[in-house]
Protein backbone atom coordinates (compact mmCIF):
# COMPACT_ATOMS: atom_id res chain seq x y z
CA UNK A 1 219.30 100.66 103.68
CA UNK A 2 219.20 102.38 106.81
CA UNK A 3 216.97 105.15 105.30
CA UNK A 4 214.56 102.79 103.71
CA UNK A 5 213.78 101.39 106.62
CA UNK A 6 212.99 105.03 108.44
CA UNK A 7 210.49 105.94 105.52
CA UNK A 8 208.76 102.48 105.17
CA UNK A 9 208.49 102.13 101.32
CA UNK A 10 206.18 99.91 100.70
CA UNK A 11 206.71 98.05 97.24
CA UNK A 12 203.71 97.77 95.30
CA UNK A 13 202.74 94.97 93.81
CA UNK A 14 202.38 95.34 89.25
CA UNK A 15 199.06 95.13 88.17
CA UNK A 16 197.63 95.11 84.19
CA UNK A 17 195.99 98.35 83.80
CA UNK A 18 191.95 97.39 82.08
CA UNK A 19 191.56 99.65 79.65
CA UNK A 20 192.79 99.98 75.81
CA UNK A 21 195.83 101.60 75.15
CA UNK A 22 195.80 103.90 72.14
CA UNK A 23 192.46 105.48 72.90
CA UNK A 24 191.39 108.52 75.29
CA UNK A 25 188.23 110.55 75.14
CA UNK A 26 187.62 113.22 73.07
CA UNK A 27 186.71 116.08 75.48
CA UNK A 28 190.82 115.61 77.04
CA UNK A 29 191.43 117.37 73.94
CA UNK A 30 189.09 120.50 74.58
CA UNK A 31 191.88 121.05 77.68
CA UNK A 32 194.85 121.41 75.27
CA UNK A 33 196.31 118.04 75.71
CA UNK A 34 198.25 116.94 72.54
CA UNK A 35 197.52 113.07 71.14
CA UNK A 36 201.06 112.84 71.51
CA UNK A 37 201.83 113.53 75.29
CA UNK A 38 199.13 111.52 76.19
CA UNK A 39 200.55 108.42 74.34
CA UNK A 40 203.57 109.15 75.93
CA UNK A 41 201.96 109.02 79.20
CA UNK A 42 200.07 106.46 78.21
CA UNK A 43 196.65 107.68 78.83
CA UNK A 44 193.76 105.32 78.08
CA UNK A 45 189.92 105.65 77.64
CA UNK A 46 186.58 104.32 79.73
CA UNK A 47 184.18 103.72 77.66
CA UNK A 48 181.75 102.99 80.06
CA UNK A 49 181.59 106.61 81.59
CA UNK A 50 183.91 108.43 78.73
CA UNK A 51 186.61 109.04 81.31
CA UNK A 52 190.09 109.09 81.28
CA UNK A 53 192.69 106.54 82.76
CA UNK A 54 195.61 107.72 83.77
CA UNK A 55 198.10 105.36 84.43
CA UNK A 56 200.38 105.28 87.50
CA UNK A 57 203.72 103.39 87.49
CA UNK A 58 206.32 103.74 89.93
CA UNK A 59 209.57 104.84 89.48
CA UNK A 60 210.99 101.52 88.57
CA UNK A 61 208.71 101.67 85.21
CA UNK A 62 205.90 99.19 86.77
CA UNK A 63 202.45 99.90 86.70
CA UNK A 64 200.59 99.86 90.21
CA UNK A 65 197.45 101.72 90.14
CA UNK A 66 195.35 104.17 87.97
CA UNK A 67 193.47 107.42 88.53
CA UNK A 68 190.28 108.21 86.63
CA UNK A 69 189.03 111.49 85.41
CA UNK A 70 186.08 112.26 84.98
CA UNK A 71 184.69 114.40 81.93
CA UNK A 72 184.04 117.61 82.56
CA UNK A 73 181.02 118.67 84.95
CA UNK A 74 180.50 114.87 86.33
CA UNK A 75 179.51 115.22 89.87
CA UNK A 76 183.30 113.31 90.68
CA UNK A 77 186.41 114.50 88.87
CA UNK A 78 189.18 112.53 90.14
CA UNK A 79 189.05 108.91 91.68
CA UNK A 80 191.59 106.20 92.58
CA UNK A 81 191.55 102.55 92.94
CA UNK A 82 189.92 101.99 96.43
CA UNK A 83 193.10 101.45 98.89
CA UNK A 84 195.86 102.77 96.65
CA UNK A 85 198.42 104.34 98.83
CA UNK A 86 199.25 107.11 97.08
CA UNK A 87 201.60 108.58 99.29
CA UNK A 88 204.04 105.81 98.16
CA UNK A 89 203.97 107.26 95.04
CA UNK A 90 205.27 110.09 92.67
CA UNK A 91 203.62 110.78 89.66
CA UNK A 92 205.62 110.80 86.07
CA UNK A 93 208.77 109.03 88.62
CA UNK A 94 209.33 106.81 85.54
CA UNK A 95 209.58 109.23 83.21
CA UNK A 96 211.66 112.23 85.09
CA UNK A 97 215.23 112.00 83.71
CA UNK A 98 218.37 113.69 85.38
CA UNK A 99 217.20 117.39 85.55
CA UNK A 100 218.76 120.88 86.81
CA UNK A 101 215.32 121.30 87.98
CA UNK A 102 211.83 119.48 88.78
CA UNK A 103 208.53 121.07 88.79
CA UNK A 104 206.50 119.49 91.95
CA UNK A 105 202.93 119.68 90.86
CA UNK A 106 199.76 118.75 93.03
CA UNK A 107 197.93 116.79 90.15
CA UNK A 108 198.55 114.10 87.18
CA UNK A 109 197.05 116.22 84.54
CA UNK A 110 198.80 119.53 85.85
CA UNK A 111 202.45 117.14 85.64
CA UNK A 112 201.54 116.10 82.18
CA UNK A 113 200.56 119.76 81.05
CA UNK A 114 204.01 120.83 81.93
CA UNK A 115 206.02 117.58 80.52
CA UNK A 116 204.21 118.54 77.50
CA UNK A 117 205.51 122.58 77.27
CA UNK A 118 209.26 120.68 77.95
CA UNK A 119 209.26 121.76 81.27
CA UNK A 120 210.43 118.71 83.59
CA UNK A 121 207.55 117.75 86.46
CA UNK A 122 206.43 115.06 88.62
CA UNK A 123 203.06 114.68 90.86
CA UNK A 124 202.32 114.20 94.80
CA UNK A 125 199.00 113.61 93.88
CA UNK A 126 197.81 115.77 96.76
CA UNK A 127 198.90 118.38 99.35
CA UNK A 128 200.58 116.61 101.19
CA UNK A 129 204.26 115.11 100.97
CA UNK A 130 205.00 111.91 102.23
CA UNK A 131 208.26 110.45 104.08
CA UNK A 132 208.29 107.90 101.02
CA UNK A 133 207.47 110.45 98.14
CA UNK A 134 210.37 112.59 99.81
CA UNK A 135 212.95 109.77 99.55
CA UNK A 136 211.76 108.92 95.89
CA UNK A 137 212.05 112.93 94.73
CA UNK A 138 216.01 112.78 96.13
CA UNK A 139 216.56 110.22 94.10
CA UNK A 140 215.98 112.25 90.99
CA UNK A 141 218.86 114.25 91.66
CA UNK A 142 218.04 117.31 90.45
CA UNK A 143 219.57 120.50 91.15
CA UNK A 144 216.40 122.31 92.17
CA UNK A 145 212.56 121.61 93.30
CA UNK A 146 209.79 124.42 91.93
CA UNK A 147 206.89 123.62 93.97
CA UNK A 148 203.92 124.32 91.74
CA UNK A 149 201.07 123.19 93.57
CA UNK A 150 197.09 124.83 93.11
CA UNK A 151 196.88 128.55 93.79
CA UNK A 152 193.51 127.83 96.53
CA UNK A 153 193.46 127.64 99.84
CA UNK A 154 194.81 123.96 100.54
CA UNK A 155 197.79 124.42 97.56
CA UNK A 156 198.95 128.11 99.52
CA UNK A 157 198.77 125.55 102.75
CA UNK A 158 200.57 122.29 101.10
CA UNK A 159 203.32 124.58 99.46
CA UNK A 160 204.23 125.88 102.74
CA UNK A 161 204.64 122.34 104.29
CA UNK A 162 206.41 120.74 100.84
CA UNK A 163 208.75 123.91 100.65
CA UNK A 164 209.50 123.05 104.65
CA UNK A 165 210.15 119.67 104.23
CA UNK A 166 212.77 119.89 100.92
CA UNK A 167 214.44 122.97 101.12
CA UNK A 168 216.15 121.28 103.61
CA UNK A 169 217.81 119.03 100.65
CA UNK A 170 217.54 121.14 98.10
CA UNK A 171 217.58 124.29 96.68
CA UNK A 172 213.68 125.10 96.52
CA UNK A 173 211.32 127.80 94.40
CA UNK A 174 207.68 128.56 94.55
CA UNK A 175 205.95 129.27 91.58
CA UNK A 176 203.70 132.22 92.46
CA UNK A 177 200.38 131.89 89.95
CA UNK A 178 198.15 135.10 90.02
């Protein structure tokens, strides 16, 4: 379509994620996750350096990429696969059903913490908001956006661009965190 050409989404090609299914490392569990929501999402374990693997699939159900965390107080705590574009991407796509609303979070683990109190979220993985994550969110057709992003410096800066950019298509709340 006319619009897909505009915002240039690039279709990823599937990949096999390495790393056992059915496991994830203990100290995910010191954080509050439930063995349950991370099946769901299905979260896997490193053995190597006892981090977790979160999967990434796109919103046609494929998976494309990973993001490793690291456990807590390693000197990295996030990574991606070198040259994943994330900004063709929206975390938990694949899972977000028809909604009145969608929480937009900044990070995988903050989209999965919400999905896992029932509330309905997805991930830019980042600050920023892409032309291609912005055509993937209005396909969700939800009612309403709640941009949740981090309460620091560069979340108070990304909200203010991401609540730009979609309240122009939708109806559009900030979450306020103290």
């Amino acid at each position: 379509s006319e619009e897909n050409q505009k915002v240039k989404l690039q279709s990823l090609p599937e990949i096999s994620i390495p790393f056992q299914a059915g496991m994830v490392p203990e100290w995910i569990f010191d954080r509050g996750f439930s063995p349950e929501i991370l099946a769901e999402w299905d979260c896997r374990y490193n053995p190597q350096n006892k981090s977790l693997i979160l999967p990434i699939y796109d919103e046609h159900n494929r998976p494309v990429s990973w993001i490793e965390r690291y456990p807590p107080k390693h000197y990295i705590r996030y990574q991606f696969v070198k040259g994943f574009p994330k900004s063709q991407i929206v975390f938990g796509a694949h899972l977000a059903d028809p909604v009145d609303y969608l929480c937009l979070t900044e990070g995988s683990l903050d989209c999965i913490r919400l999905n896992q109190n029932g509330i309905p979220a997805v991930a830019i993985l980042g600050i920023y908001i892409s032309d291609a994550q912005e055509h993937i969110i209005k396909q969700f057709n939800c009612g309403e956006i709640v941009i949740c992003l981090d309460n620091d410096a560069a979340g108070q800066s990304g909200t203010k661009r991401v609540y730009e950019l979609l309240s122009n298509n939708f109806i559009t709340s900030l979450i306020e965190i103290p």
